[in-house]
Protein backbone atom coordinates (compact mmCIF):
# COMPACT_ATOMS: atom_id res chain seq x y z
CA UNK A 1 84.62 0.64 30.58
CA UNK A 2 84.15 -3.55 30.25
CA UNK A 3 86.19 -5.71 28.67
CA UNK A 4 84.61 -5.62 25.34
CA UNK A 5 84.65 -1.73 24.87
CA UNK A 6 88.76 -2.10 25.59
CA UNK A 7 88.91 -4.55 22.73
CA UNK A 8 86.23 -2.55 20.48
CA UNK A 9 88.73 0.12 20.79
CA UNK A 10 92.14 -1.12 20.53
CA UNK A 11 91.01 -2.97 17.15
CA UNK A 12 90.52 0.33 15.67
CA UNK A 13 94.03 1.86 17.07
CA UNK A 14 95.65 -1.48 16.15
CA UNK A 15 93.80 -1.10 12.52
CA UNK A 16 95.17 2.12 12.29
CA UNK A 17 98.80 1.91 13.23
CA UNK A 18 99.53 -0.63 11.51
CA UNK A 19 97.85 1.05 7.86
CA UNK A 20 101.48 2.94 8.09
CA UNK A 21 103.26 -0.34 8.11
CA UNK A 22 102.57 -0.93 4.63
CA UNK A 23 101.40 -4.22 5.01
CA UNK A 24 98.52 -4.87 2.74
CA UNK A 25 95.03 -4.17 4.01
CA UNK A 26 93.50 -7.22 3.55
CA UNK A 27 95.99 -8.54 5.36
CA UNK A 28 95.85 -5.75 8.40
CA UNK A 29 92.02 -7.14 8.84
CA UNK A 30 91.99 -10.45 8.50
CA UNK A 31 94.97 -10.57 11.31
CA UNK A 32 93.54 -8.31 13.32
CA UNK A 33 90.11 -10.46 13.03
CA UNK A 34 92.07 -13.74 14.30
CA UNK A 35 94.66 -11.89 17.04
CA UNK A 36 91.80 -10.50 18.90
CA UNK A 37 89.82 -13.69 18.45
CA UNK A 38 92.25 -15.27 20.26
CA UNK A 39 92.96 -12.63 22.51
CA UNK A 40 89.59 -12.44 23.88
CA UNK A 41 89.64 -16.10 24.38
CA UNK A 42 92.58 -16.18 26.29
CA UNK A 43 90.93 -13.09 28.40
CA UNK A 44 87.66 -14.55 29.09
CA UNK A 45 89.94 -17.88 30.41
CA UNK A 46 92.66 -16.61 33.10
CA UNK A 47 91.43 -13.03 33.12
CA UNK A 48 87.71 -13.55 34.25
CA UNK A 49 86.25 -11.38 31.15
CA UNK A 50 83.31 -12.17 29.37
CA UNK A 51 83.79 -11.11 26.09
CA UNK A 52 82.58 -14.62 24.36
CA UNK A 53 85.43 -15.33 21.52
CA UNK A 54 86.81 -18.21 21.13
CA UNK A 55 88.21 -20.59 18.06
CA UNK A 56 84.54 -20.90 17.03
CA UNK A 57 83.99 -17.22 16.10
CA UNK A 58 86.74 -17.52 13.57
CA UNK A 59 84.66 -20.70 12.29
CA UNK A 60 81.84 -18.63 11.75
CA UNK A 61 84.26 -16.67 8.84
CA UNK A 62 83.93 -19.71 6.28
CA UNK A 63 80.39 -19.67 6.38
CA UNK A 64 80.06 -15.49 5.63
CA UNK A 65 82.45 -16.17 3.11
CA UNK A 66 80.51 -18.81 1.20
CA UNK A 67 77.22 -16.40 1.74
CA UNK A 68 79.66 -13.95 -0.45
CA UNK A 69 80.35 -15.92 -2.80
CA UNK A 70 77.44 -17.37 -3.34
CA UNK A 71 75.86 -13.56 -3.72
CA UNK A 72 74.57 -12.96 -7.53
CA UNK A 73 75.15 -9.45 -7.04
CA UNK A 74 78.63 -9.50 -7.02
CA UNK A 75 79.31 -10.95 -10.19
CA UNK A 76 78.90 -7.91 -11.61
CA UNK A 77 81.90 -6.56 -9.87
CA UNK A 78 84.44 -8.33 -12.78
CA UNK A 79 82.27 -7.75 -15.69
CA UNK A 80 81.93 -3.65 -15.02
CA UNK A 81 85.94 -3.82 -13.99
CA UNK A 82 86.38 -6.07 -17.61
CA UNK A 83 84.00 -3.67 -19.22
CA UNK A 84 85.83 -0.14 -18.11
CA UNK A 85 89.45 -1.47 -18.88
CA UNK A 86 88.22 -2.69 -22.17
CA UNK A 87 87.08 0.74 -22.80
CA UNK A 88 89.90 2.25 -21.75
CA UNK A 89 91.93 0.14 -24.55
CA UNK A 90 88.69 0.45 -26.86
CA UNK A 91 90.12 4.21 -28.23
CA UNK A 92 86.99 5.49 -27.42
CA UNK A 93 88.80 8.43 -24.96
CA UNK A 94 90.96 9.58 -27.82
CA UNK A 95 88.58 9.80 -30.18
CA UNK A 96 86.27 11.66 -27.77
CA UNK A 97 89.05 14.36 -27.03
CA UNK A 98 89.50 15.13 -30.95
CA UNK A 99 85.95 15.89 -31.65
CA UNK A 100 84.91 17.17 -28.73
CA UNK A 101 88.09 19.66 -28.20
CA UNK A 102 86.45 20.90 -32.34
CA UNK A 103 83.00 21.50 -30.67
CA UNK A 104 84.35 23.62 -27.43
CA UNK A 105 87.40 25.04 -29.24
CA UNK A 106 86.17 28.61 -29.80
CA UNK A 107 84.99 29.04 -25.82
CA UNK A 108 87.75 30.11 -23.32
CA UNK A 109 87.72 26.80 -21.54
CA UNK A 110 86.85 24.78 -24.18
CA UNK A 111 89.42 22.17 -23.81
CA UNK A 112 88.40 22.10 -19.88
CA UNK A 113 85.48 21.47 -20.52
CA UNK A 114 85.86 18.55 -22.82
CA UNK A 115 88.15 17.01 -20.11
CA UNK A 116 85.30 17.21 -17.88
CA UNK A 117 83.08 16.08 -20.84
CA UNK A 118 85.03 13.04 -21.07
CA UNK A 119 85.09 12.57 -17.31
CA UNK A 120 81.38 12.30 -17.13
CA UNK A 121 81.23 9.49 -20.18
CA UNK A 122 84.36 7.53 -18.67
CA UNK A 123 82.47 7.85 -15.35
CA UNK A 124 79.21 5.74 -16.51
CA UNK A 125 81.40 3.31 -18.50
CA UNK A 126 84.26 3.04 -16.72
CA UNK A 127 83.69 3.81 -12.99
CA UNK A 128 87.44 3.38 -12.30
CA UNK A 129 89.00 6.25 -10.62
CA UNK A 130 92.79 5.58 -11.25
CA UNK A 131 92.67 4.77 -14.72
CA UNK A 132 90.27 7.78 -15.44
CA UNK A 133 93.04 10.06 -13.71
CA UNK A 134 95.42 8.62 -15.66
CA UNK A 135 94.03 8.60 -18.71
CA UNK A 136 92.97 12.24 -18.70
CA UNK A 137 96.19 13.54 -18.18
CA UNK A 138 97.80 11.68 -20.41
CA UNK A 139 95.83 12.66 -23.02
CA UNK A 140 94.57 16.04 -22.34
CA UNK A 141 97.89 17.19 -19.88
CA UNK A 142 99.99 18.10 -23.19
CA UNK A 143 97.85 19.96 -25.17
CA UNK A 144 96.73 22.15 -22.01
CA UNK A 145 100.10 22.91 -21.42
CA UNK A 146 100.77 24.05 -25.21
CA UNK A 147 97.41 26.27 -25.37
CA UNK A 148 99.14 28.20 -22.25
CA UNK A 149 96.11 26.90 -19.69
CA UNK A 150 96.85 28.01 -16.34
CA UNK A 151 99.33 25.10 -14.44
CA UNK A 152 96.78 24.46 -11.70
CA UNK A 153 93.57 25.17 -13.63
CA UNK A 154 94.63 22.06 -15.95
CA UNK A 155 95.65 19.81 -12.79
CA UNK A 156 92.45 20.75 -11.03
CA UNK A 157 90.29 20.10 -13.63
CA UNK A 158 92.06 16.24 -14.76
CA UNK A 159 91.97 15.45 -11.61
CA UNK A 160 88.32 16.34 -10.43
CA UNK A 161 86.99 14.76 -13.55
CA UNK A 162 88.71 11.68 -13.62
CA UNK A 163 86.76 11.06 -9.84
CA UNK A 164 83.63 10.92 -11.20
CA UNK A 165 83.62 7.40 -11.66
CA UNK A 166 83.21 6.88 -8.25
CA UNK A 167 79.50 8.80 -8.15
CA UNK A 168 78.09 8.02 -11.34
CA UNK A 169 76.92 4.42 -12.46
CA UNK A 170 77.91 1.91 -13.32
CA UNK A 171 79.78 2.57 -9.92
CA UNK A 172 81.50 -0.67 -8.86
CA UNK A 173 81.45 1.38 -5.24
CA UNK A 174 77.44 1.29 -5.25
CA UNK A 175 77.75 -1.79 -6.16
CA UNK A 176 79.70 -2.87 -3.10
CA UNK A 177 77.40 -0.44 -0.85
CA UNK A 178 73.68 -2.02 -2.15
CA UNK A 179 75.29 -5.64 -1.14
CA UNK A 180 76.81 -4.20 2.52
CA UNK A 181 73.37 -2.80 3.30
CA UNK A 182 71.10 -4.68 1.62
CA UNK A 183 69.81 -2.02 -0.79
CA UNK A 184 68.50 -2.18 -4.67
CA UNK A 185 71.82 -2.05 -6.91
CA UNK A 186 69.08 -0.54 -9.11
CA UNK A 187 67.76 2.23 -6.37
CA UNK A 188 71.75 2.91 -5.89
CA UNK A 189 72.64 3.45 -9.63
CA UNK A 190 69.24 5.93 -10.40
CA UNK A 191 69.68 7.90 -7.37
CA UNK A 192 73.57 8.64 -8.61
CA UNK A 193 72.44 9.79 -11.74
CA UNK A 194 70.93 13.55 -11.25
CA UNK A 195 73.71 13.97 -8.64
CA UNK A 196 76.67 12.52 -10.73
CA UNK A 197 75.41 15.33 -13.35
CA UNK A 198 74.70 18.02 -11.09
CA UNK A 199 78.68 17.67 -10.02
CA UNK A 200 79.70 17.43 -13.40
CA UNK A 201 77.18 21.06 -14.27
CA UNK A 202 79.18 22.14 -11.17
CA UNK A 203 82.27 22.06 -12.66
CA UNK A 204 81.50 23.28 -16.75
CA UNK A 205 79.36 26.36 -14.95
CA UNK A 206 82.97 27.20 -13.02
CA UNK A 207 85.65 26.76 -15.76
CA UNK A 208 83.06 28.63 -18.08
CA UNK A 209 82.74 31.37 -15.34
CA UNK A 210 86.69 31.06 -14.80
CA UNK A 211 87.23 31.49 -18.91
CA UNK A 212 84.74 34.89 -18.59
CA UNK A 213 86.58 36.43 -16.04
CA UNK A 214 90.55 35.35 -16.59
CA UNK A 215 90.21 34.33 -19.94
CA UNK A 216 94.29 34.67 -20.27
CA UNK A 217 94.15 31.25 -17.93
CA UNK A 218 92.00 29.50 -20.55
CA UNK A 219 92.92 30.88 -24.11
CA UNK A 220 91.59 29.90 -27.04
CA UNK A 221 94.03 28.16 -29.83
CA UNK A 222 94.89 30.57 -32.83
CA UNK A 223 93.97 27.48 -34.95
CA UNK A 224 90.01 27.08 -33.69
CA UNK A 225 87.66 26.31 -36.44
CA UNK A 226 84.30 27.94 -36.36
CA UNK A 227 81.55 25.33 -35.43
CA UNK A 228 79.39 23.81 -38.10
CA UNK A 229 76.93 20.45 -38.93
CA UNK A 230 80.50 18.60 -40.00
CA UNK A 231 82.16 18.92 -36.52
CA UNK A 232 78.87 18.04 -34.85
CA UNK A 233 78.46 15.02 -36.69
CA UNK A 234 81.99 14.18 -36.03
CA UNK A 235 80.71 14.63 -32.18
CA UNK A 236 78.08 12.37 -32.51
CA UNK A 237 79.46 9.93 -34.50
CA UNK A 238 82.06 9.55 -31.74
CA UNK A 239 79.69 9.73 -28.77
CA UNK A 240 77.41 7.60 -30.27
CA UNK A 241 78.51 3.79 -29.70
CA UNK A 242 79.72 4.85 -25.92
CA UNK A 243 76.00 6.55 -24.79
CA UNK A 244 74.25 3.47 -26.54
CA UNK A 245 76.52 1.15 -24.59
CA UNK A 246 75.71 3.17 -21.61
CA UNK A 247 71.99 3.69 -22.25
CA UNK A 248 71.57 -0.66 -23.01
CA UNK A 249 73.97 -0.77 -19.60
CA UNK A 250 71.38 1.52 -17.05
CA UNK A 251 69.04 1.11 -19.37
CA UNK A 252 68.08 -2.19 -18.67
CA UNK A 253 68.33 -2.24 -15.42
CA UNK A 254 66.38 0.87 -14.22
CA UNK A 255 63.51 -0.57 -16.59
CA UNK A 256 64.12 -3.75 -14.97
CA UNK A 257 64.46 -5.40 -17.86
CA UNK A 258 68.13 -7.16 -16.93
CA UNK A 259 69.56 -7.39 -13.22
CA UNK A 260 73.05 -5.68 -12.28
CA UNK A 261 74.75 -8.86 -13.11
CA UNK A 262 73.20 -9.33 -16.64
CA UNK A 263 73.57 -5.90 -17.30
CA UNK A 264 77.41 -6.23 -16.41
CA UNK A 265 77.75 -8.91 -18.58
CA UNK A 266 75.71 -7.08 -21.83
CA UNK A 267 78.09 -4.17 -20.84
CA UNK A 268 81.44 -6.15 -20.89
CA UNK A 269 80.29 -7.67 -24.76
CA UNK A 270 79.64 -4.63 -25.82
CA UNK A 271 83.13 -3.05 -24.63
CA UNK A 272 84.82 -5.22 -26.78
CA UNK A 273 82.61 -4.34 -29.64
CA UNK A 274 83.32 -1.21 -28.86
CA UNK A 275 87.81 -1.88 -29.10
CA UNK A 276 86.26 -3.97 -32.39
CA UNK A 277 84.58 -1.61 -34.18
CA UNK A 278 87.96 1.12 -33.01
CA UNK A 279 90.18 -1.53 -34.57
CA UNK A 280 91.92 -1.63 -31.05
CA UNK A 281 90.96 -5.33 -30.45
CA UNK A 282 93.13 -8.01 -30.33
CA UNK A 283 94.35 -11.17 -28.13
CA UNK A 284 97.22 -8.75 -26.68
CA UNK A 285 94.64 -6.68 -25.38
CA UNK A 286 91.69 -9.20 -24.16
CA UNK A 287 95.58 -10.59 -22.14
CA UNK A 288 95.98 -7.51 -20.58
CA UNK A 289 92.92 -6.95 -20.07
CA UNK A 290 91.51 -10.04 -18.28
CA UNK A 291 94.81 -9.47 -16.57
CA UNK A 292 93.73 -6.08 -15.14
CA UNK A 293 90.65 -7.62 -14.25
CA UNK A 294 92.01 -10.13 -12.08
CA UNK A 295 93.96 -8.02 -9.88
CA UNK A 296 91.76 -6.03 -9.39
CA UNK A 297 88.84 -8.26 -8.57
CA UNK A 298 91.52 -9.97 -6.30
CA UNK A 299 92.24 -6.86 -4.79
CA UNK A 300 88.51 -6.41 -3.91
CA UNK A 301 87.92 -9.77 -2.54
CA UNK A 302 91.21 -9.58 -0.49
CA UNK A 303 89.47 -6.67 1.50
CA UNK A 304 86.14 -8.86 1.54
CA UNK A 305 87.91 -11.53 2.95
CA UNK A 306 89.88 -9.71 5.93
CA UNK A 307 87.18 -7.35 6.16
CA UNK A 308 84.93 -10.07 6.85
CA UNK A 309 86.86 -11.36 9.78
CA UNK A 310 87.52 -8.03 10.78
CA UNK A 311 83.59 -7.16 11.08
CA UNK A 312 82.60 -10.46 12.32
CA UNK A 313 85.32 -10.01 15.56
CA UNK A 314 84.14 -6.48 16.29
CA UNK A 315 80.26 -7.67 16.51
CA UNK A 316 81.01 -10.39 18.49
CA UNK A 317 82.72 -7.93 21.03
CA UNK A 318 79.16 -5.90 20.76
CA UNK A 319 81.33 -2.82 18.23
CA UNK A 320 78.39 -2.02 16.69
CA UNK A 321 75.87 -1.30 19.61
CA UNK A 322 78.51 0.61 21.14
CA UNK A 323 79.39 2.88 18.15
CA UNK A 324 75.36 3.39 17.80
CA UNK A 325 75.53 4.34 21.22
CA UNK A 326 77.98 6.79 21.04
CA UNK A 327 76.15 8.18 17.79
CA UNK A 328 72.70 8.93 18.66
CA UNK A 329 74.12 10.07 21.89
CA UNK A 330 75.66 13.12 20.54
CA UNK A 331 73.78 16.24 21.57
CA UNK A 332 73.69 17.49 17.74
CA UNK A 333 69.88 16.45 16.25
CA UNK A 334 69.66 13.83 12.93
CA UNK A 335 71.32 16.49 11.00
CA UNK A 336 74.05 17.00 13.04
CA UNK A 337 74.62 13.96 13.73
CA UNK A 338 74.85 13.13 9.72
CA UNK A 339 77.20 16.05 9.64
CA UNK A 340 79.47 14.75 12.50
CA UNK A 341 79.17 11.22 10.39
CA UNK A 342 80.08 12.53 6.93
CA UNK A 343 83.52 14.34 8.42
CA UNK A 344 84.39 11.39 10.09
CA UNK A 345 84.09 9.35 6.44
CA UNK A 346 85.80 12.62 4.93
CA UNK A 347 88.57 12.24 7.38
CA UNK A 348 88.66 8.87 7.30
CA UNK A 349 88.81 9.03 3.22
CA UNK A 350 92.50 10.51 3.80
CA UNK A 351 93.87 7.52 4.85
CA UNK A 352 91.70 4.61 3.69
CA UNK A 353 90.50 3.29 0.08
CA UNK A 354 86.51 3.29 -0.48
CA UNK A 355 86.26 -0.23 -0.73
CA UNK A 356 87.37 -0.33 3.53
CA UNK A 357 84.94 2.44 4.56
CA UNK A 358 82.59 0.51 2.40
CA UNK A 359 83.05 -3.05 3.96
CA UNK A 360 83.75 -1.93 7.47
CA UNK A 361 82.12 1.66 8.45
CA UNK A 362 79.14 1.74 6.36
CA UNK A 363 77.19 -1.40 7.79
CA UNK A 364 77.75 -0.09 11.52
CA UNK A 365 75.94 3.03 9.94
CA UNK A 366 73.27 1.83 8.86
CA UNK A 367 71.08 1.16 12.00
CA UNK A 368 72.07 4.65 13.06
CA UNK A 369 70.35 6.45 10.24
CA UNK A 370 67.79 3.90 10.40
CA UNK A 371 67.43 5.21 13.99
CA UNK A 372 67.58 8.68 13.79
CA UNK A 373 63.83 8.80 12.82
CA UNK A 374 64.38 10.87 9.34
CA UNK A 375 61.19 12.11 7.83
CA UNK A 376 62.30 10.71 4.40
CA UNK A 377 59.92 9.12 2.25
CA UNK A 378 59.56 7.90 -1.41
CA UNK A 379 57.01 5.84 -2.85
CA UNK A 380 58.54 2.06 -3.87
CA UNK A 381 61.70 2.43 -2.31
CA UNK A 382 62.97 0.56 0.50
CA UNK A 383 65.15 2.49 3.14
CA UNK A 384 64.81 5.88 1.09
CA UNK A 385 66.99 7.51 4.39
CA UNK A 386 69.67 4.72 3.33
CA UNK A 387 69.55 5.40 -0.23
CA UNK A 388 69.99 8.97 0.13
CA UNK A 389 72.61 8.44 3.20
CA UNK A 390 74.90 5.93 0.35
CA UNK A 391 75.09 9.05 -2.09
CA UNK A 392 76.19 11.28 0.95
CA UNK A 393 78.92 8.77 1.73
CA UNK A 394 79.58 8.35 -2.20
CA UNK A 395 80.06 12.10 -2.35
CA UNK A 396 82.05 12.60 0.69
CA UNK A 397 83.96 10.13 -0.45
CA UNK A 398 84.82 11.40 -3.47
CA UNK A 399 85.63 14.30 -2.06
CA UNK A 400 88.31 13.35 0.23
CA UNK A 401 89.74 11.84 -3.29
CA UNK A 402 90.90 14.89 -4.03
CA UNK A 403 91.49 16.40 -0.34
CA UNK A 404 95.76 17.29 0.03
CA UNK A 405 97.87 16.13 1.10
CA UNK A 406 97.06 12.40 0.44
CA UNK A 407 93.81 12.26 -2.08
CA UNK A 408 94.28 9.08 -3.79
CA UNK A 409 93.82 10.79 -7.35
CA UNK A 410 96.32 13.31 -6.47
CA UNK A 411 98.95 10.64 -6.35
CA UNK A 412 97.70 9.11 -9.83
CA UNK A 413 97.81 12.33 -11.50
CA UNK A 414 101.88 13.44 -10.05
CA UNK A 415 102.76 9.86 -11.16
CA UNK A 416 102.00 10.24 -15.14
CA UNK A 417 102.76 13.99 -14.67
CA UNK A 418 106.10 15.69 -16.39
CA UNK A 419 108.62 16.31 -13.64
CA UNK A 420 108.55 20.18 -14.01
CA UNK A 421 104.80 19.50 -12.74
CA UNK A 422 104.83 20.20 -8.88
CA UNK A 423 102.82 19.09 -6.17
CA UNK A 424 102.12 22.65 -5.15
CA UNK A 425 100.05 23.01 -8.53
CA UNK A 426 97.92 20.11 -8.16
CA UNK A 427 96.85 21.01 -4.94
CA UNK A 428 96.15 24.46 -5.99
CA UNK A 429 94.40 23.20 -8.57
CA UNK A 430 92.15 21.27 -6.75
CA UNK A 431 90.66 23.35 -4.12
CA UNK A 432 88.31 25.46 -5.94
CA UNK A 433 86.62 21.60 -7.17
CA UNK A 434 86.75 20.57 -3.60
CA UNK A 435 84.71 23.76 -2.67
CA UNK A 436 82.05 22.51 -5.57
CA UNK A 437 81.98 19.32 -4.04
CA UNK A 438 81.29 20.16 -0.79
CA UNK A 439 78.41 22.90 -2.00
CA UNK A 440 76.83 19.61 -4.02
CA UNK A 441 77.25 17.51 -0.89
CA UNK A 442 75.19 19.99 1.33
CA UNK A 443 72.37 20.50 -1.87
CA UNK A 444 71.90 16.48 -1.34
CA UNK A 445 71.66 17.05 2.10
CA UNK A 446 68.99 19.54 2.27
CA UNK A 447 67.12 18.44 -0.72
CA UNK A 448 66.80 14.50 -0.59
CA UNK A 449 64.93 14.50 -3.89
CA UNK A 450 67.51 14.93 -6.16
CA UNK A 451 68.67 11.41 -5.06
CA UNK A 452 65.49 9.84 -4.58
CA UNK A 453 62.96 11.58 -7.61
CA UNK A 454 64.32 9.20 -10.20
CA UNK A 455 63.86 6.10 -8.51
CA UNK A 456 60.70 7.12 -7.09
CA UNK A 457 59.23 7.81 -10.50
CA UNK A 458 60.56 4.81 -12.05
CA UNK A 459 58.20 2.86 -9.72
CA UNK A 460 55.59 4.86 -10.12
């Protein structure tokens, strides 16, 4: 083992222990970038090593940070985080949860399903996990627990619902992932969509199923109205404004009509019309709400920048050929070797946010699936084994969301919880929708098509 492999490897055990420090991630990389820098330098000059960093690699940082910002694409990243906490202080959620809980309230699960209902529409306007979570509960949490819904039925279903946003578009994760690897934002977003809903069919076919057979877990409220044209008006009157905003949002790009970016912006106006037209509008809000967007656009670019330095360090040391290397090396086939891949990200989703697997272990994937020879093709779309390997990771990921003992949406849901709520529950709770998400992840793997049929026909 050179030099270089040493280094390759004690970045990653250095990235690692020092995640349990609690010192921001951002941060974590960027030092890490600029101690090994150095430490390679001072290697390759009294120790005889050739690994080839000096001061000048860390110059090289500036200039991939310009090429960042300087990238179109990722001006949409503010404008979907502005639009989905604007509609998250539009009303639209509440309103949502009234009519819709009148449509499903004479079905043993009803009020399940309308979480998950709600999911789904939060997911394509929102895309925000945490505030999805947190939202759910807060508004559905209560009036499970007073219809007598099973403990860890309820927490299962908030919780699974509320990480949605991180599959269907307008992702700001697929965002992220088109710009890492050089893929259509466009391809990204329509090859979510059928699997986004398949997950979210996944989930109303179980709690219906779950209603049939323990229907004590999921009863239905003494005071259930009958359904009838006034109720489903109601619906639709509420679901309206949110699909249109949706439908002008995807729309317009999968018809090519706007780009990501100008699509972000149309969908950012049209959350405030949206808080406008709910009478939830006002300067207090747009504060708070620009606030939110901020941080959390800061937060992003943080990672970007340490990430950066990060990446750039671990290519210079030659990281990437040797983790291809050790990939297609492994006696497993292509599928295996995807396999071995997606439990590493699963794993790895334990312990790290998306937007780090994103910016640091997708791009050394990418010339591994490229590699593996994959006999997947689809009409007008660039890298179709890329495509369909992003909504693998996206799905994985989400997974490991809701993994115990340290899913990131577990944590969101305990801390808006009551305190008589235990831990226990929500990880109860959870399992059965982990088992649906794996079964959805291994349907994408064996049949490509449902990620790459939209797309394809789009160009057709």
């Amino acid at each position: 083992m050179d030099a270089n492999e040493v280094l390759v490897i004690a970045m990653f055990l250095s990235f690692i222990a020092l995640l349990f420090t609690g010192i921001p991630v951002a941060w974590v990389l960027g030092g890490i970038g600029i101690v090994f820098a150095f430490l390679g330098q001072f290697t390759d000059t009294y120790m005889d090593t050739m690994t080839g960093l000096d001061y000048t690699t860390l110059g090289l940082v500036v200039n991939r940070l310009w090429t960042i910002m300087e990238n179109w694409i990722l001006v949409a990243l503010p404008m979907f985080i502005f639009m989905g906490i604007m509609l998250d202080k539009s009303g639209v959620a509440e309103r949502l949860m009234k009519s819709m809980q009148e449509l499903f309230g004479r079905v043993h699960g009803g009020l399940a399903i309308t979480v998950t209902a709600i999911g789904i529409i939060l997911a394509a306007s929102t895309g925000i996990i945490g505030a999805s979570v947190v939202l759910l509960a807060v508004m559905s949490l209560p009036a499970m627990t007073k219809q007598g819904y099973n403990m860890p039925l309820a927490l299962g279903t908030i919780a699974s619902a509320g990480t949605l946003g991180i599959l269907i578009p307008p992702s700001i994760m697929l965002v992220i992932m088109a710009d890492q690897l050089g893929l259509s934002v466009g391809d990204l977003f329509m090859g979510a969509v059928f699997p986004g809903l398949m997950l979210g069919a996944f989930y109303i076919i179980y709690i219906l199923a779950r209603g049939f057979i323990n229907p004590s877990h999921m009863p239905i409220p003494d005071d259930a109205k009958p359904v009838d044209l006034k109720i489903f008006f109601n619906v639709l009157k509420d679901v309206l404004p949110t699909l249109l905003l949706i439908i002008v949002v995807l729309g317009s790009i999968f018809a090519g009509i706007a780009t990501p970016t100008e699509a972000a912006g149309v969908g950012a106006f049209g959350a405030t019309l949206l808080a406008m037209y709910n009478k939830k509008f006002s300067f207090k809000v747009l504060h708070e709400v620009v606030g939110g967007t901020m941080n959390t656009t800061a937060y992003i670019f943080a990672i970007f920048i340490g990430a950066t330095c990060f990446a750039l360090v671990l290519r210079e040391l030659g990281g990437d050929e040797m983790i291809e290397e050790f990939l297609t090396g492994l006696p497993f086939g292509p599928y295996g070797i995807i396999f071995f891949i997606l439990a590493v990200i699963f794993l790895l989703g334990f312990f790290l946010d998306w937007i780090e697997i994103t910016l640091i272990i997708l791009p050394l994937l990418a010339p591994v699936i490229s590699a593996l020879g994959l006999d997947i093709t689809a009409p007008g779309i660039d890298n179709p084994e890329l495509v369909w390997f992003v909504m693998l990771v996206a799905m994985a990921l989400q997974t490991s969301f809701l993994t115990p003992p340290v899913g990131f949406a577990l944590f969101y849901l305990k801390g808006v919880c009551p305190p008589n709520v235990k831990i226990t529950d929500i990880y109860k709770g959870v399992i059965p929708f982990i088992i649906l998400q794996l079964a959805a992840l291994l349907v994408l793997v064996f049949w490509p098509q449902i990620v790459l049929w939209l797309p394809t026909i789009a160009y057709s």
